[in-house]
C-alpha atoms as a PDB file:
ATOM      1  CA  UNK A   1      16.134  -4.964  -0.562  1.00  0.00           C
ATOM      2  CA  UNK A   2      18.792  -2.858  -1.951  1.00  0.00           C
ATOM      3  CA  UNK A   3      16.859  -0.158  -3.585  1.00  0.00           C
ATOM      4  CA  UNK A   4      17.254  -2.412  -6.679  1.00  0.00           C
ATOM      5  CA  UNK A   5      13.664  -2.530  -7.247  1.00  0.00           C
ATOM      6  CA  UNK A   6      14.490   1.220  -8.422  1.00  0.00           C
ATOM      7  CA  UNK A   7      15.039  -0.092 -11.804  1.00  0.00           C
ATOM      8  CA  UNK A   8      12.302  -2.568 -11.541  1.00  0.00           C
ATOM      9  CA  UNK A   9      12.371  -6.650 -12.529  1.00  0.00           C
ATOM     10  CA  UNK A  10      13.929  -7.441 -15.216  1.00  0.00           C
ATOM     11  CA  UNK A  11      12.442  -9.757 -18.041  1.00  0.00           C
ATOM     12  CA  UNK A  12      14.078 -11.998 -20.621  1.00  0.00           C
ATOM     13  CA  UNK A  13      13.328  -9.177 -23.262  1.00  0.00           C
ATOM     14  CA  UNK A  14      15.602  -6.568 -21.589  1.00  0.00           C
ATOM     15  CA  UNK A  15      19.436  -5.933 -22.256  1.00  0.00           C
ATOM     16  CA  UNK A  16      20.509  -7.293 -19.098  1.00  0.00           C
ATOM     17  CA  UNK A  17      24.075  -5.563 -19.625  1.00  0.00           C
ATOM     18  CA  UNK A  18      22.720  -1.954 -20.841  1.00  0.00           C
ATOM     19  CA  UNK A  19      25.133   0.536 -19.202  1.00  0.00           C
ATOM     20  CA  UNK A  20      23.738   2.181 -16.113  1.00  0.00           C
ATOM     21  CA  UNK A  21      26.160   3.992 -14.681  1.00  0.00           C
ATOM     22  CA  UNK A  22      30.070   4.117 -15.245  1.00  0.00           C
ATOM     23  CA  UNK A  23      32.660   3.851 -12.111  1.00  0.00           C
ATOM     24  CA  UNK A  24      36.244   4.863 -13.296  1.00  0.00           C
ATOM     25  CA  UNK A  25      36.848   2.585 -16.170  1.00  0.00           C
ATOM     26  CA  UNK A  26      34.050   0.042 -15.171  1.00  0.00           C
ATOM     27  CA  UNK A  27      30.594   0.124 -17.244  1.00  0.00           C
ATOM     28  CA  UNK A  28      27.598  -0.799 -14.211  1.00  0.00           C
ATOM     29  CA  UNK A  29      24.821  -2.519 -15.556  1.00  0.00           C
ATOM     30  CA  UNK A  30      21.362  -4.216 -14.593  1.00  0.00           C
ATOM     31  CA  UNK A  31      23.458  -7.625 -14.011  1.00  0.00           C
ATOM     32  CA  UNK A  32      26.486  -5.783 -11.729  1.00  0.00           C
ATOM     33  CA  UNK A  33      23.816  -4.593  -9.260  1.00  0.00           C
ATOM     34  CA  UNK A  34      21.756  -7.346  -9.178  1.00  0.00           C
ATOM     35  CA  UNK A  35      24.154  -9.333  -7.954  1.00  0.00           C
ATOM     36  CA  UNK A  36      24.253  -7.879  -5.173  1.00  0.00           C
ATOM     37  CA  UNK A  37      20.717  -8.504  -4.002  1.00  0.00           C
ATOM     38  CA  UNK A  38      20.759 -10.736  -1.539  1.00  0.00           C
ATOM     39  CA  UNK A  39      17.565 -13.027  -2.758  1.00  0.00           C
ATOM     40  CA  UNK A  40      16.835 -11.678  -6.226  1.00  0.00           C
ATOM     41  CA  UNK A  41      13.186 -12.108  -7.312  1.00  0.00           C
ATOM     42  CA  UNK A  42      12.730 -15.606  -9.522  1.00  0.00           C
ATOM     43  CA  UNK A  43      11.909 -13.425 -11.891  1.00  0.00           C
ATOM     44  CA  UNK A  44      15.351 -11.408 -12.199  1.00  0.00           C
ATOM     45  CA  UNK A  45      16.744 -14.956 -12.323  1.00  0.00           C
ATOM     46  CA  UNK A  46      14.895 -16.551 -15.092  1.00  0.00           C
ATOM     47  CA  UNK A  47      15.437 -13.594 -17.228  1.00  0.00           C
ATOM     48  CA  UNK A  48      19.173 -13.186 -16.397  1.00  0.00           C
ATOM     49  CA  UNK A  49      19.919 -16.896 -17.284  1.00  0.00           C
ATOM     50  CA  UNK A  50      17.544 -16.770 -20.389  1.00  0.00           C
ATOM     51  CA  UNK A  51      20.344 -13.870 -21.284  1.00  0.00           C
ATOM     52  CA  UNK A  52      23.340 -15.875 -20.627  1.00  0.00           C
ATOM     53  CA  UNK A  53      21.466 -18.906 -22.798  1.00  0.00           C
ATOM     54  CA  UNK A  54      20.803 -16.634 -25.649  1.00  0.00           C
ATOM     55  CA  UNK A  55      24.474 -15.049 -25.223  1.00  0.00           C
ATOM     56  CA  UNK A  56      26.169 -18.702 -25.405  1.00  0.00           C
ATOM     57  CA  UNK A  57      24.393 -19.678 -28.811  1.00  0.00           C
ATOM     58  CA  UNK A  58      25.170 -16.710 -29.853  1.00  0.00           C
ATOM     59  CA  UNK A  59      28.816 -16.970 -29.097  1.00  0.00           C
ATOM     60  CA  UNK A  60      29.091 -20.704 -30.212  1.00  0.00           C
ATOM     61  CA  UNK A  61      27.187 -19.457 -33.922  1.00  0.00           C
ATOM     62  CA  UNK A  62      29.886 -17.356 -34.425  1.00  0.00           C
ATOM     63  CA  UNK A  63      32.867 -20.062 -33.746  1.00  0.00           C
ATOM     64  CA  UNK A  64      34.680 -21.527 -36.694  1.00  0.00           C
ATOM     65  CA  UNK A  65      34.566 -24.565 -37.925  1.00  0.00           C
ATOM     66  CA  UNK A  66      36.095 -27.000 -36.585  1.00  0.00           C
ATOM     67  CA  UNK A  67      33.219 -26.330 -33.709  1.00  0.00           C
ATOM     68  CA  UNK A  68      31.630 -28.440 -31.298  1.00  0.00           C
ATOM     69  CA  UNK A  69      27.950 -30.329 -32.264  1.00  0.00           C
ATOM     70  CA  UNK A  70      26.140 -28.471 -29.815  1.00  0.00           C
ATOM     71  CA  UNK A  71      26.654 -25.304 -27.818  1.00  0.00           C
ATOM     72  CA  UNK A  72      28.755 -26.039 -24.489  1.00  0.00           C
ATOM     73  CA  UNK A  73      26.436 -25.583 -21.318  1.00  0.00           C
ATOM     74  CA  UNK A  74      25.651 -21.717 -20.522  1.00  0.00           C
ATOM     75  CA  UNK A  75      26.921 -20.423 -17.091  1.00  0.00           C
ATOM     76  CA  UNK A  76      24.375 -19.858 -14.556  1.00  0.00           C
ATOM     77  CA  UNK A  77      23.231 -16.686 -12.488  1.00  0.00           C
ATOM     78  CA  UNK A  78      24.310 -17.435  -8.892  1.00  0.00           C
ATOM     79  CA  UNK A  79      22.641 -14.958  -6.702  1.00  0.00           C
ATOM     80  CA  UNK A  80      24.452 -12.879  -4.630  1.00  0.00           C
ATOM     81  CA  UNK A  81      27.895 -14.553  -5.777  1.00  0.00           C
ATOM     82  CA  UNK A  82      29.623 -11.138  -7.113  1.00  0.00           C
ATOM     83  CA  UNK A  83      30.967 -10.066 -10.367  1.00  0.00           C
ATOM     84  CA  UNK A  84      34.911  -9.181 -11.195  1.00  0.00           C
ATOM     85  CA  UNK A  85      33.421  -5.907 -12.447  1.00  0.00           C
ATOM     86  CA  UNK A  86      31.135  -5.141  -9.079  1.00  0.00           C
ATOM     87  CA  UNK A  87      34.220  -5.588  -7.314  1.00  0.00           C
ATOM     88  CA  UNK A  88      36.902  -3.693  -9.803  1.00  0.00           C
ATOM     89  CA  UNK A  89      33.911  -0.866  -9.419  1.00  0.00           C
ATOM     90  CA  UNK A  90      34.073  -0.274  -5.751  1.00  0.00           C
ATOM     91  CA  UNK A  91      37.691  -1.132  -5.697  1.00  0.00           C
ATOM     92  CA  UNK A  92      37.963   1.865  -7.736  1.00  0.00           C
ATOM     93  CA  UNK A  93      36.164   3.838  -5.684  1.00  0.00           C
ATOM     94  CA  UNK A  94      38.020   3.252  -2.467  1.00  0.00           C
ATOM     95  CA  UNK A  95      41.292   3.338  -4.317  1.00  0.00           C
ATOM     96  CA  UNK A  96      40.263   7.349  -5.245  1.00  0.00           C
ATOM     97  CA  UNK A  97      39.081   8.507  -1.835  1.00  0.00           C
ATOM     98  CA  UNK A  98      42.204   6.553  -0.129  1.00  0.00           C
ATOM     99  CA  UNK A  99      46.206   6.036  -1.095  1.00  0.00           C
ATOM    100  CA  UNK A 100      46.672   3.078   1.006  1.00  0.00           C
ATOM    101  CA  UNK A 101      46.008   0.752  -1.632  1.00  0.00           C
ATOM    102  CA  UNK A 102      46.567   0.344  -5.206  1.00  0.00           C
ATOM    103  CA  UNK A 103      44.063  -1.861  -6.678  1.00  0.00           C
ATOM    104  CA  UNK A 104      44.368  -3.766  -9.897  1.00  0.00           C
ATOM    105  CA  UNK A 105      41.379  -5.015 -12.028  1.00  0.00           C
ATOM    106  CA  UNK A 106      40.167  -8.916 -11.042  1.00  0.00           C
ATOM    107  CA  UNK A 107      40.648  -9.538 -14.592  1.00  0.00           C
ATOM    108  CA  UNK A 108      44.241  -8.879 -14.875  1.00  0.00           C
ATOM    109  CA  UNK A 109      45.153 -11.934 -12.262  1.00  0.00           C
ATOM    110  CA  UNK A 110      45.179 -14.281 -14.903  1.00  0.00           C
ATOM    111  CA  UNK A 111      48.185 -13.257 -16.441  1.00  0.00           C
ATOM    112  CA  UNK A 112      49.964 -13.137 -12.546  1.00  0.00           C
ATOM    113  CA  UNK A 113      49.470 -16.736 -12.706  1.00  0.00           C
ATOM    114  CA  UNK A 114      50.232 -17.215 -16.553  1.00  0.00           C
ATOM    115  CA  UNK A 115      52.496 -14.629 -17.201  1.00  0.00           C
ATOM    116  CA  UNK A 116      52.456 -15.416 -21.063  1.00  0.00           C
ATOM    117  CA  UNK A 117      48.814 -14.513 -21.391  1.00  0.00           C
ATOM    118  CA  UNK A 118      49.467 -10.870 -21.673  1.00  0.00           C
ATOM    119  CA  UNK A 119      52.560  -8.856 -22.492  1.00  0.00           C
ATOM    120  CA  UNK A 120      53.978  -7.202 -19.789  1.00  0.00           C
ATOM    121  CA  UNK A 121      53.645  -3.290 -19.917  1.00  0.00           C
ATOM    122  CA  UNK A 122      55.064  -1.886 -16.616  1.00  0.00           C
ATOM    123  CA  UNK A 123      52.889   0.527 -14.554  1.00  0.00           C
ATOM    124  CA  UNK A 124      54.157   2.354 -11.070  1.00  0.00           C
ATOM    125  CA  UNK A 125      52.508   1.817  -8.014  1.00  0.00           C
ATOM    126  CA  UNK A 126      52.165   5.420  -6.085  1.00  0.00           C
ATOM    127  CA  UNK A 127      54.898   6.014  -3.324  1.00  0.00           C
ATOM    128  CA  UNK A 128      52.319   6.265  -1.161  1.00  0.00           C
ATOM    129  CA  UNK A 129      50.319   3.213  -1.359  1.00  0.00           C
ATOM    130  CA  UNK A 130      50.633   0.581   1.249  1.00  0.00           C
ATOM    131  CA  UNK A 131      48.690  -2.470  -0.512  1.00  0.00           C
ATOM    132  CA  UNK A 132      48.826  -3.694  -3.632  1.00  0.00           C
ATOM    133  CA  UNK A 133      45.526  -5.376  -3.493  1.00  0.00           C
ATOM    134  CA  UNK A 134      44.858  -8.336  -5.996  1.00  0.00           C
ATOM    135  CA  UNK A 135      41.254  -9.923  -6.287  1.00  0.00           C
ATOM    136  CA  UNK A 136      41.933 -13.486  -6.765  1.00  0.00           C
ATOM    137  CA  UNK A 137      39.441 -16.160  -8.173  1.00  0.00           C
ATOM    138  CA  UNK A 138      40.214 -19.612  -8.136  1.00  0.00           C
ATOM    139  CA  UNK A 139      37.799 -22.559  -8.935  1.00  0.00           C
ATOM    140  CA  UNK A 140      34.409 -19.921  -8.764  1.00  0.00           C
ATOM    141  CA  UNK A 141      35.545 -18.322  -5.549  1.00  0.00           C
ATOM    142  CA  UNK A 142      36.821 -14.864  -4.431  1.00  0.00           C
ATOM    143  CA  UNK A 143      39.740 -14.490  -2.313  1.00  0.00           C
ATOM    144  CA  UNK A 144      42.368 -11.761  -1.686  1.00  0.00           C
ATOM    145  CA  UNK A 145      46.110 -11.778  -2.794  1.00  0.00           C
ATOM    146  CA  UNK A 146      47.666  -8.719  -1.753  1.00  0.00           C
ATOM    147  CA  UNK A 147      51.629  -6.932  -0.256  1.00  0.00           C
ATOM    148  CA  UNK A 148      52.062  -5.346   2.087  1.00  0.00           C
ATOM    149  CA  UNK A 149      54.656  -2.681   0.361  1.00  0.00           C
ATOM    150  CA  UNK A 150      56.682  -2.291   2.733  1.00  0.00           C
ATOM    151  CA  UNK A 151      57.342  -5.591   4.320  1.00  0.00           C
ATOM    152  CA  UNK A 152      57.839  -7.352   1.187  1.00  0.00           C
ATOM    153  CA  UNK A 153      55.319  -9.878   2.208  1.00  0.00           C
ATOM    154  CA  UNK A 154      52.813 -11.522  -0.299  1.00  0.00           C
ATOM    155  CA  UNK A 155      49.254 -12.132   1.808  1.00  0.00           C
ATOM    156  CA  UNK A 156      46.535 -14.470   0.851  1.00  0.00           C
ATOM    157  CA  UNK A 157      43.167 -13.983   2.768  1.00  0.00           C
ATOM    158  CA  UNK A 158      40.270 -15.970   1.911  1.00  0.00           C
ATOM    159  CA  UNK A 159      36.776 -16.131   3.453  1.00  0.00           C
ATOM    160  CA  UNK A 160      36.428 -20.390   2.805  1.00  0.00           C
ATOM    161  CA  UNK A 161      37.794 -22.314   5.798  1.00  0.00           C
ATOM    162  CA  UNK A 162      41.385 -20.486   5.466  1.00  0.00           C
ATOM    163  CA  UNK A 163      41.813 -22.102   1.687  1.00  0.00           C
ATOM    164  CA  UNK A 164      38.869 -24.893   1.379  1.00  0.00           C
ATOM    165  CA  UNK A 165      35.545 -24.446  -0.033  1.00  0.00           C
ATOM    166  CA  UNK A 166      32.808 -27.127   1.046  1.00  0.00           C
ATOM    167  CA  UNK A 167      30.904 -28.023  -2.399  1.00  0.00           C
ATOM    168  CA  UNK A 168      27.599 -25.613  -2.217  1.00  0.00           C
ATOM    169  CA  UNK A 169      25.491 -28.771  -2.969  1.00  0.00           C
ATOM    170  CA  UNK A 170      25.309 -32.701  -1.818  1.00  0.00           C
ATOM    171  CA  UNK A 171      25.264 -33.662  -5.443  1.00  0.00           C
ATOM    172  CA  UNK A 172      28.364 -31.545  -6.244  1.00  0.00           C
ATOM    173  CA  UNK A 173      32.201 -33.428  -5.894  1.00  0.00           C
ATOM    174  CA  UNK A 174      32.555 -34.359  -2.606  1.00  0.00           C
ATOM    175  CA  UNK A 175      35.912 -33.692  -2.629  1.00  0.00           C
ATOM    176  CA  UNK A 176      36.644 -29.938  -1.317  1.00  0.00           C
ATOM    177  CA  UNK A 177      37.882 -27.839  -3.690  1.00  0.00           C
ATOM    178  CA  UNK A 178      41.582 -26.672  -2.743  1.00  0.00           C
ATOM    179  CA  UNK A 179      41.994 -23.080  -3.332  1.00  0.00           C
ATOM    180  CA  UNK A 180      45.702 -22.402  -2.152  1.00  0.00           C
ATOM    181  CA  UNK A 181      48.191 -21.054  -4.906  1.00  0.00           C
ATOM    182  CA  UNK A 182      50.858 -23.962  -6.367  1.00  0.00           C
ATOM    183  CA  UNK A 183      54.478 -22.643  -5.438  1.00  0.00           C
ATOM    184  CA  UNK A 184      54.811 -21.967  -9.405  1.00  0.00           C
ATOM    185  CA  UNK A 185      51.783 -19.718  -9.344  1.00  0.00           C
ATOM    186  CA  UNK A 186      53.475 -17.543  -6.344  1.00  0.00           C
ATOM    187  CA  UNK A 187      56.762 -17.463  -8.225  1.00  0.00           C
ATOM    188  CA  UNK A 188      54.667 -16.156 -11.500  1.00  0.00           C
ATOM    189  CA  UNK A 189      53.031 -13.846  -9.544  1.00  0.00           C
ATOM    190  CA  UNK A 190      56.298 -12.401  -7.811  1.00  0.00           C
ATOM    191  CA  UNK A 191      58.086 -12.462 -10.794  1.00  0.00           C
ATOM    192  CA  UNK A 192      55.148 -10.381 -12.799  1.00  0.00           C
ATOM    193  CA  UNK A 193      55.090  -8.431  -9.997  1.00  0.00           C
ATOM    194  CA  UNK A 194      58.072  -6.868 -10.131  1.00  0.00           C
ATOM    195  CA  UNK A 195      58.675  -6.448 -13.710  1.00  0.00           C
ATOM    196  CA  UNK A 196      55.621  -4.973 -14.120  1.00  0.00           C
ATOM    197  CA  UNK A 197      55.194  -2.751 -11.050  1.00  0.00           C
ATOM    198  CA  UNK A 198      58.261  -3.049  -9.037  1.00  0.00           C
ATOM    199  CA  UNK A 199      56.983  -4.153  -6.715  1.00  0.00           C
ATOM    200  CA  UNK A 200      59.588  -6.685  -4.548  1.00  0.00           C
ATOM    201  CA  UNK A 201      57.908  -9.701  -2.422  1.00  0.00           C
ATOM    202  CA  UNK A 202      59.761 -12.751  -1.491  1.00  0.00           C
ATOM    203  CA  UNK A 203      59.094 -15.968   0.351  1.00  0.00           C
ATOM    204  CA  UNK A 204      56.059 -18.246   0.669  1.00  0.00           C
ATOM    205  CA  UNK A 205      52.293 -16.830   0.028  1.00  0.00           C
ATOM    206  CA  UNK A 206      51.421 -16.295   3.734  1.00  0.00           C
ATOM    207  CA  UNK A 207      48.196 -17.135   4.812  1.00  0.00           C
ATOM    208  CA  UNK A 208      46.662 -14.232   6.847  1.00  0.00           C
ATOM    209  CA  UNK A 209      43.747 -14.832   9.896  1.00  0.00           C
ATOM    210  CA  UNK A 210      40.594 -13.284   8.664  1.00  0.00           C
ATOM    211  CA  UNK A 211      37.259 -13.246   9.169  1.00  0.00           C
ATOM    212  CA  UNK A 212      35.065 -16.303   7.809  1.00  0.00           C
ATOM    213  CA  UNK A 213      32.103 -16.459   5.478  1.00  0.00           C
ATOM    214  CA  UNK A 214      29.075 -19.222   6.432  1.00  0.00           C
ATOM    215  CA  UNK A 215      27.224 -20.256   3.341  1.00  0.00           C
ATOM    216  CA  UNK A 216      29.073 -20.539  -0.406  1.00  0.00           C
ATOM    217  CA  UNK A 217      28.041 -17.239  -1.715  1.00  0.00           C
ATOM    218  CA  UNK A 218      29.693 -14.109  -0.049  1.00  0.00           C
ATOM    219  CA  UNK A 219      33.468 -14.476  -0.747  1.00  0.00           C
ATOM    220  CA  UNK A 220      33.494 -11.656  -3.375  1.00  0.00           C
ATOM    221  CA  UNK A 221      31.527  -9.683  -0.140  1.00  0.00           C
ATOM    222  CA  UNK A 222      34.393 -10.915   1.856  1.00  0.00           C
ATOM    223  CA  UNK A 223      37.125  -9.786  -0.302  1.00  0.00           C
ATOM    224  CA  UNK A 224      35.396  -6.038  -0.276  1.00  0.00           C
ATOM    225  CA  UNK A 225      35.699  -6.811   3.258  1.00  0.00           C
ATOM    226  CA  UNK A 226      39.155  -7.476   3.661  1.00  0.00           C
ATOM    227  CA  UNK A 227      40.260  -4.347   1.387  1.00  0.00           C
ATOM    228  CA  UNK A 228      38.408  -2.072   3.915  1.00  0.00           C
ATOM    229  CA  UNK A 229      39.982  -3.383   6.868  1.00  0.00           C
ATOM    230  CA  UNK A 230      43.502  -2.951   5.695  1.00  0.00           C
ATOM    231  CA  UNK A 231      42.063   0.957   4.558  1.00  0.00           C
ATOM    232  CA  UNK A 232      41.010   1.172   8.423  1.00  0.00           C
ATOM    233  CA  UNK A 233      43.938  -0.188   9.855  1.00  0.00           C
ATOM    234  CA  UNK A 234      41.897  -2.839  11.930  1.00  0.00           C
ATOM    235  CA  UNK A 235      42.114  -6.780  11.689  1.00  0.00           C
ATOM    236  CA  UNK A 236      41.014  -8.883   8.307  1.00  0.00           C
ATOM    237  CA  UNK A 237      39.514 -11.179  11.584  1.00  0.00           C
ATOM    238  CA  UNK A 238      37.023  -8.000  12.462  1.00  0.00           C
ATOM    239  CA  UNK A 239      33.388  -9.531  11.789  1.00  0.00           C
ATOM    240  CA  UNK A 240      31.703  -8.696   8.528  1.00  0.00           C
ATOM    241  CA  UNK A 241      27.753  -7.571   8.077  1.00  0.00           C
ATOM    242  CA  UNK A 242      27.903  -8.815   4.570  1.00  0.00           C
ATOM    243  CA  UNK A 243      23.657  -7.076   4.520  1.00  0.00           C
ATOM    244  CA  UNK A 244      25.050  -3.972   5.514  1.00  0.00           C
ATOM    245  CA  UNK A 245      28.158  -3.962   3.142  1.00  0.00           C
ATOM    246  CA  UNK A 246      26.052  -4.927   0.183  1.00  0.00           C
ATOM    247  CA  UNK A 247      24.063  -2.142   0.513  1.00  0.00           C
ATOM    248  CA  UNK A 248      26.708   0.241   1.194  1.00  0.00           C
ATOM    249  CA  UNK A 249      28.319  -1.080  -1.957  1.00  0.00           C
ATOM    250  CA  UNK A 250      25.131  -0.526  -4.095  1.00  0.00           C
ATOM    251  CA  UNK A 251      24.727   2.623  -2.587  1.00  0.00           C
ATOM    252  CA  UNK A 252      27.892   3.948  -3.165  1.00  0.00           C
ATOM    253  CA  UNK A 253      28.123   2.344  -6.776  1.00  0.00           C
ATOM    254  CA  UNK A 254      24.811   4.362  -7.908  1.00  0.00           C
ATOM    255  CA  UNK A 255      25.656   7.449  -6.082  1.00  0.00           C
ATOM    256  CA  UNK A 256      29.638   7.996  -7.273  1.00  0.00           C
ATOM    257  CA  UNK A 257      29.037  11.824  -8.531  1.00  0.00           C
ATOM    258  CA  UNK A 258      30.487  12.323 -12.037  1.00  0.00           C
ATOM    259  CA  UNK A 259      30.486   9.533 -13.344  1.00  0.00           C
ATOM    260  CA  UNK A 260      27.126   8.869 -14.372  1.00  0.00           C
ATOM    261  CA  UNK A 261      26.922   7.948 -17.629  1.00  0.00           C
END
């Protein structure tokens, strides 16, 4: 569907995260494409959980003792439901062709909202950025924390009902999982902020209007989504082809000259 058939099915035998191709910092492999297939052949999916069962013995073999029993249950290959590094990836590339934002890894959140996971090593933001764009994921879903600069306003966009996410399946909780930001969260993340970066935001997290997703899988799609409408200058409410944006995301991910690896 995406011209990921280019590399073929994968089977349990093949290492899933072998390095294809190399975006900036980010390492792309089978798994950071495949995710963005929309319906992934059964196939792809059996071997890419058989991977992340082998990967989760192997991880709880080489825990020390005191350890649990039994190996804690492996994580499970949602299809379509997008990786921090697919995201950091393309991030990366619009962040290079564009100085309106300045983009920092989805990984690095964690220590916005626990400040003591990390040390603090400051970094400038360029002068001419007009985003700092933040990748947030809360509870297994993608949203987007970003300021605008100049304003001094922190934004939150997300995708799921403006901040609730219906449970994907009957069988899950039935109540909906609440993915606003606790007032201490937004102080740790305006605090880090502006030692690390200086970058100065006051007040409440602001929730923005934007565009909505249908379905529980697209919100890392969404987020993408968001980051290019700020880039354009239109509305975070403009409607989102999330077939069209996949593939323009896989195409552009395979196709960033110079950085093959």
């Amino acid at each position: 569907m995406l011209n990921g058939q280019l590399y073929g099915n994968l089977s349990a035998g093949d290492d899933i995260t072998k390095e294809l191709f190399k975006v900036g910092p980010i390492s792309i492999s089978h798994l950071y494409l495949k995710c963005l297939e929309k319906k992934p052949s059964m196939a792809d999916c059996r071997a890419i959980n058989s991977f992340f069962r082998k990967q989760n013995i192997e991880i709880w073999e080489k825990q020390q003792d005191p350890k649990p029993a039994q190996p804690p249950p492996p994580r499970t290959f949602t299809p379509s439901w997008l990786f921090d590094s697919t995201i950091d990836a393309y991030l990366t590339i619009l962040a290079k062709i564009s100085n309106v934002i300045y983009a920092i890894d989805c990984v690095l959140i964690g220590s916005f909202i626990d400040p003591t996971d990390m040390p603090i090593t400051p970094r400038s933001v360029p002068k001419e950025a007009k985003y700092f764009i933040m990748p947030f994921n809360k509870a297994n879903h993608w949203s987007l924390i970003y300021v605008d600069i100049k304003k001094g306003s922190l934004m939150h966009a997300d995708s799921a009902n403006n901040g609730v996410l219906q449970p994907s399946e009957p069988a899950d909780d039935a109540i909906p999982k609440n993915m606003i930001l606790q007032k201490s969260e937004v102080k740790n993340i305006q605090d880090v902020l502006l030692a690390r970066h200086n970058v100065k935001c006051s007040g409440n997290l602001i929730q923005v209007p934007c565009s909505q997703q249908v379905g529980n899988i697209d919100c890392g799609i969404f987020v993408i989504h968001y980051v290019e409408c700020l880039l354009q200058g239109i509305p975070l409410t403009t409607l989102c082809n999330t077939t069209q944006l996949r593939k323009r995301v896989f195409n552009a991910l395979i196709c960033d000259e110079g950085n093959k690896l």
